[in-house]
Protein backbone atom coordinates (compact mmCIF):
# COMPACT_ATOMS: atom_id res chain seq x y z
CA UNK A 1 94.09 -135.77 0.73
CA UNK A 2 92.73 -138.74 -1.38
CA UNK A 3 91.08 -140.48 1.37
CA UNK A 4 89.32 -137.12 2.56
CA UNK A 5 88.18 -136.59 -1.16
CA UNK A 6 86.57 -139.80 -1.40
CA UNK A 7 85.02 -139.55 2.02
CA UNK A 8 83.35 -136.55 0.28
CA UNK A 9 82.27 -138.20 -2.62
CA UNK A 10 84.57 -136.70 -5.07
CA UNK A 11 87.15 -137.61 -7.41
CA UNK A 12 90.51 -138.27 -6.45
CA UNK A 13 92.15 -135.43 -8.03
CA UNK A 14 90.50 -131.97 -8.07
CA UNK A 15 88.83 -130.49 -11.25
CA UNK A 16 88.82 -126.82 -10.02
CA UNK A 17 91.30 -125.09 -7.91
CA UNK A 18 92.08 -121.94 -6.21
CA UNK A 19 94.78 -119.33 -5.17
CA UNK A 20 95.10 -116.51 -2.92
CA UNK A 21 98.20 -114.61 -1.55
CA UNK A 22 98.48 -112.27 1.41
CA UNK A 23 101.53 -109.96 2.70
CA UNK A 24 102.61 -110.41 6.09
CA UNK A 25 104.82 -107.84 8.03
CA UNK A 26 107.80 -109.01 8.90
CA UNK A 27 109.23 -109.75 12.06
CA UNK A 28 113.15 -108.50 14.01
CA UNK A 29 114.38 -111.85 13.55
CA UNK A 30 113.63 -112.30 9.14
CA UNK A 31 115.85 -110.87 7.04
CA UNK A 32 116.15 -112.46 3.54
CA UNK A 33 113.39 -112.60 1.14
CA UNK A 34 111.28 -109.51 2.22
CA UNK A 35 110.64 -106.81 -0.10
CA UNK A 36 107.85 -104.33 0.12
CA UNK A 37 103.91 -104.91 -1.53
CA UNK A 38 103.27 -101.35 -2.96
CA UNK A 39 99.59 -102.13 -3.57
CA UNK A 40 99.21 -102.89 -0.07
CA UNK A 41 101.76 -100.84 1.75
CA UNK A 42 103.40 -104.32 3.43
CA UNK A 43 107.35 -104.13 4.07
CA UNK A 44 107.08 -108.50 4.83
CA UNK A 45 106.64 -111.29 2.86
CA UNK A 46 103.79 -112.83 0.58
CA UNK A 47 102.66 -116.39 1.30
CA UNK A 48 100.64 -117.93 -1.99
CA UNK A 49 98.21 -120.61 -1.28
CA UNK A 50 96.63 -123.13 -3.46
CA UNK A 51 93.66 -124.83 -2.35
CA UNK A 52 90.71 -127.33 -4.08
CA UNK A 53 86.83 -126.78 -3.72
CA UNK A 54 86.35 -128.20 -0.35
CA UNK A 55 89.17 -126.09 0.87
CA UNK A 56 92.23 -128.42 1.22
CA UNK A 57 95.72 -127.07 0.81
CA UNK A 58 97.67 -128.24 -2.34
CA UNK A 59 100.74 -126.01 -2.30
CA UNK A 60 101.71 -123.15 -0.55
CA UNK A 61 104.70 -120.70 -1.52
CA UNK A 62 106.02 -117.79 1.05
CA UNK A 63 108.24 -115.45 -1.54
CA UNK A 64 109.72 -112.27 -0.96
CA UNK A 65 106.30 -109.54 -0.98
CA UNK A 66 107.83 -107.54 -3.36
CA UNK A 67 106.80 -110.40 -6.11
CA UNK A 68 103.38 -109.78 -7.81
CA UNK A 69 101.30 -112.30 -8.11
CA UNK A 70 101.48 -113.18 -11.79
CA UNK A 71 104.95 -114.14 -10.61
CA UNK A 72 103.85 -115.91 -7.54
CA UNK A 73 102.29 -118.80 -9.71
CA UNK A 74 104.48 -121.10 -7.88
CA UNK A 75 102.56 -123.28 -6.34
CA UNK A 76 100.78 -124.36 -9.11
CA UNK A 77 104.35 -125.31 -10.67
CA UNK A 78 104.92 -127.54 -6.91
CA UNK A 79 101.56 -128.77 -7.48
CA UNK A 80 101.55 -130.01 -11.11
CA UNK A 81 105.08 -131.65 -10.35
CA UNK A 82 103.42 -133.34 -7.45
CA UNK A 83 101.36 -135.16 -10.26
């Protein structure tokens, strides 16, 4: 991820990041971790993904979708450690 950053002209670590989550369905064959999103109807999972500015993935967390997503601040923990 360094070498793409610098190709871009930016710094080696980013100075702004973001993060998104979306429930999935789930599928016959998953049965732990699943839990149901009220706010969006989804009986699935919730994957939670952290990206920079020019769109590269830092971290991504798939928890149950029955955690919200002040509690799905995971990645960031994965991230930070990563440092």
């Amino acid at each position: 991820m360094v070498n793409v950053r610098k190709r871009q002209g930016r710094q080696d670590t980013p100075s702004l990041l973001a993060i998104d989550s979306q429930s999935v369905k789930k599928v016959q064959f998953i049965n732990e971790e699943t839990g149901i999103d009220g706010g969006k109807n989804v009986n699935g999972r919730k994957r939670t993904i952290l990206v920079d500015t020019l769109g590269l993935p830092l971290s991504i967390k798939v928890t149950a979708a029955n955690i919200s997503d002040n509690q799905s601040d995971r990645p960031l923990d994965l991230y930070f450690n990563y440092l």
